[in-house]
C-alpha atoms as a PDB file:
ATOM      1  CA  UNK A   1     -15.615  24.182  -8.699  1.00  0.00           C
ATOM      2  CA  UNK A   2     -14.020  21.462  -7.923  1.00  0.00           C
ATOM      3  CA  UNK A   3     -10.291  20.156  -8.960  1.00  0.00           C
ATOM      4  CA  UNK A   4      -9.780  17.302 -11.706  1.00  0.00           C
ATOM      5  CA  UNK A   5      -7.420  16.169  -9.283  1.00  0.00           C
ATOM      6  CA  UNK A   6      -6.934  15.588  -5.482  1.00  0.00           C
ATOM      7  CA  UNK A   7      -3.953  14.976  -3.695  1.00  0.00           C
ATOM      8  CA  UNK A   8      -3.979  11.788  -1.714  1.00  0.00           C
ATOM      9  CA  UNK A   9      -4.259  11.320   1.724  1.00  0.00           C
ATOM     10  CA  UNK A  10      -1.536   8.894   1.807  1.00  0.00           C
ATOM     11  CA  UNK A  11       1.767   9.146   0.679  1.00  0.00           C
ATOM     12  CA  UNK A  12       2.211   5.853  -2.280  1.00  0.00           C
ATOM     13  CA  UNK A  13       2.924   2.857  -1.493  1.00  0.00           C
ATOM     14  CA  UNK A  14       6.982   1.631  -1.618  1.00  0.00           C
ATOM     15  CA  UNK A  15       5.631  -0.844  -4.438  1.00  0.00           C
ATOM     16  CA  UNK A  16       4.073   1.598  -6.352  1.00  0.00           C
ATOM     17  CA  UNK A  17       7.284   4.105  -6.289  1.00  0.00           C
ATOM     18  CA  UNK A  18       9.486   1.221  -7.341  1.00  0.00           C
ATOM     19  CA  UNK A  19       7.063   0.359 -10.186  1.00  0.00           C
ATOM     20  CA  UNK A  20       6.627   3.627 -11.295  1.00  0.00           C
ATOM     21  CA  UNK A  21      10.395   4.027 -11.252  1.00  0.00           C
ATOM     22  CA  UNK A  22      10.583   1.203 -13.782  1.00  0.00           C
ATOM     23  CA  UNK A  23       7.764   2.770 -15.839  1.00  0.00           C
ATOM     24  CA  UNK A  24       8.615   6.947 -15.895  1.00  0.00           C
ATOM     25  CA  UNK A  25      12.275   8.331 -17.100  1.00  0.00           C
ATOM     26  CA  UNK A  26      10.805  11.807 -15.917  1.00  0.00           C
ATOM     27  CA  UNK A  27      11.638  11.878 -12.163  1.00  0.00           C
ATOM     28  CA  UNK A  28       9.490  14.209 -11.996  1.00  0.00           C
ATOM     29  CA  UNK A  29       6.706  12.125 -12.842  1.00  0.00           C
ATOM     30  CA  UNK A  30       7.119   9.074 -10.500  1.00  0.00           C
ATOM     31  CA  UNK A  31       5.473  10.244  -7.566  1.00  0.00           C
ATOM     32  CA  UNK A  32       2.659  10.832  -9.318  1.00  0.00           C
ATOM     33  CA  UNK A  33       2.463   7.925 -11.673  1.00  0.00           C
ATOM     34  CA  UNK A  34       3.057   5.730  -8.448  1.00  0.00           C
ATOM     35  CA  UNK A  35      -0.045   7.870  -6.485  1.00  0.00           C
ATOM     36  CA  UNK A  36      -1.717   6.879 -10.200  1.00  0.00           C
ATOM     37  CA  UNK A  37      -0.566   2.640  -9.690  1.00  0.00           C
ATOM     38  CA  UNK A  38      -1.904   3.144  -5.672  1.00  0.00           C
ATOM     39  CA  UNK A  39      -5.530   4.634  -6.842  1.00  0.00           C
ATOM     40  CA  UNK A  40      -6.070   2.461 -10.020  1.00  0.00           C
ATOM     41  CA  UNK A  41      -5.177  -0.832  -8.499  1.00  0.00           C
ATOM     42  CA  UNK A  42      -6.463  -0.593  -5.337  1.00  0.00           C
ATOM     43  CA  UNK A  43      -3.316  -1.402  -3.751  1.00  0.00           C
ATOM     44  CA  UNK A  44      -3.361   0.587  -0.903  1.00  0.00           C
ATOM     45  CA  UNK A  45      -6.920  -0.466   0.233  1.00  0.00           C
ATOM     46  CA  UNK A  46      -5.948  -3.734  -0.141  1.00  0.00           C
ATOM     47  CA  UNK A  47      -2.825  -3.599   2.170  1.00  0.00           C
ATOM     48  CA  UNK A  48      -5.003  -1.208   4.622  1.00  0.00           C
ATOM     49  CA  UNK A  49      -7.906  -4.122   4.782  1.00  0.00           C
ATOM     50  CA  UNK A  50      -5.042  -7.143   5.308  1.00  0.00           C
ATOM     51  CA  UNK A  51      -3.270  -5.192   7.974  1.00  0.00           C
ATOM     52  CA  UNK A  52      -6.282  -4.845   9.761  1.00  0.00           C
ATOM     53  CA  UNK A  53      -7.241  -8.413   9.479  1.00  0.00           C
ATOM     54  CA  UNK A  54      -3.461  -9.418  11.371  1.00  0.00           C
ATOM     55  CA  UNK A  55      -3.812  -6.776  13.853  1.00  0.00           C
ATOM     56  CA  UNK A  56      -7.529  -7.921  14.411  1.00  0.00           C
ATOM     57  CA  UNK A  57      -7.509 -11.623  13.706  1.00  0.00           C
ATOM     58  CA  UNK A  58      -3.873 -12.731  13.399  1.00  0.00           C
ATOM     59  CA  UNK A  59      -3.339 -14.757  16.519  1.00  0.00           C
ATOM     60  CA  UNK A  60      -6.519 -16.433  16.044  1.00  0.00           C
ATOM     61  CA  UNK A  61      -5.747 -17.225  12.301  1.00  0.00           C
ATOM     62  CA  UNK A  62      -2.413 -18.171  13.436  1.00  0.00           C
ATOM     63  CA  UNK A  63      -3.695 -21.240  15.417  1.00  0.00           C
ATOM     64  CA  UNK A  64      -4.950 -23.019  12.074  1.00  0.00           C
ATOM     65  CA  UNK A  65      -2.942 -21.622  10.063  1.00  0.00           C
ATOM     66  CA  UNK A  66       1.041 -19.937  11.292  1.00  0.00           C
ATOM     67  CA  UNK A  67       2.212 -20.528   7.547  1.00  0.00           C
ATOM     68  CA  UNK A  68      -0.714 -17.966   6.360  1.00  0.00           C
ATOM     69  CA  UNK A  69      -0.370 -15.133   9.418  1.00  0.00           C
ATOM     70  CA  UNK A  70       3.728 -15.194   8.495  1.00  0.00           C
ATOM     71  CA  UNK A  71       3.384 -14.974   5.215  1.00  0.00           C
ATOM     72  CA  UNK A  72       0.309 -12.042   5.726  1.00  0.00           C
ATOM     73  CA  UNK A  73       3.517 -10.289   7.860  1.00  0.00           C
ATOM     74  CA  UNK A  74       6.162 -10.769   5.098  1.00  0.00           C
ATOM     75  CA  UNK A  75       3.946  -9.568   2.541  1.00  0.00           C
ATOM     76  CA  UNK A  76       2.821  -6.129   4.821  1.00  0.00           C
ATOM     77  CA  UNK A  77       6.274  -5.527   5.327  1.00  0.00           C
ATOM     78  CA  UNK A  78       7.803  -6.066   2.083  1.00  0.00           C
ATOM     79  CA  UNK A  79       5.194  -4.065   0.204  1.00  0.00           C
ATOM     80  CA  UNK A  80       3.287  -1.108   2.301  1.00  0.00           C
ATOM     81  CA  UNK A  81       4.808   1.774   2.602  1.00  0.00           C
ATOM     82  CA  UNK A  82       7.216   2.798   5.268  1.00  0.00           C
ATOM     83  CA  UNK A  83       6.390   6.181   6.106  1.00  0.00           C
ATOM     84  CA  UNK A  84       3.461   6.594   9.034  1.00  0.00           C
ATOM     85  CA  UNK A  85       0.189   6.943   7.951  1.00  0.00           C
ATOM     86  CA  UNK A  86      -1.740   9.840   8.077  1.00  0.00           C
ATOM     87  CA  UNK A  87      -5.700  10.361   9.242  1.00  0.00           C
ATOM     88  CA  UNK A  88      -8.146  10.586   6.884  1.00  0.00           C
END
């Protein structure tokens, strides 16, 4: 049989903690309303795919366009999560 629920492989995202902060008075509950925020929105796929693309592509994006690659950076470290990720 197999569970309604499985844990994550990843730990959620520092946005989605924060959020979920805002959203649950239960502290109990934030972790996994922010694992809920990661899954739901897509969030942490999202952040996976665009630090790929700067690790893959960045210095040749960054010849048209610097503005884009620095603001790629800011965005990766301002939102994804801090801890180390873990395989899949």
């Amino acid at each position: 049989m197999t569970p309604a629920y499985a844990k994550p492989a990843h730990q959620p995202t520092a946005g989605a903690l924060r959020a979920a902060g805002h959203l649950q008075s239960n502290p109990a509950l934030v972790a996994s309303t922010a694992e809920l925020i990661d899954r739901e929105t897509g969030l942490r796929e999202l952040m996976d795919v665009l630090e790929a693309v700067v690790a893959e592509a960045g210095d040749l994006i960054e010849t048209r366009s610097p503005e884009l690659v620095a603001q790629a950076r800011a965005t990766l470290r301002r939102y994804h999560d801090e801890a180390p990720r873990q395989a899949e």
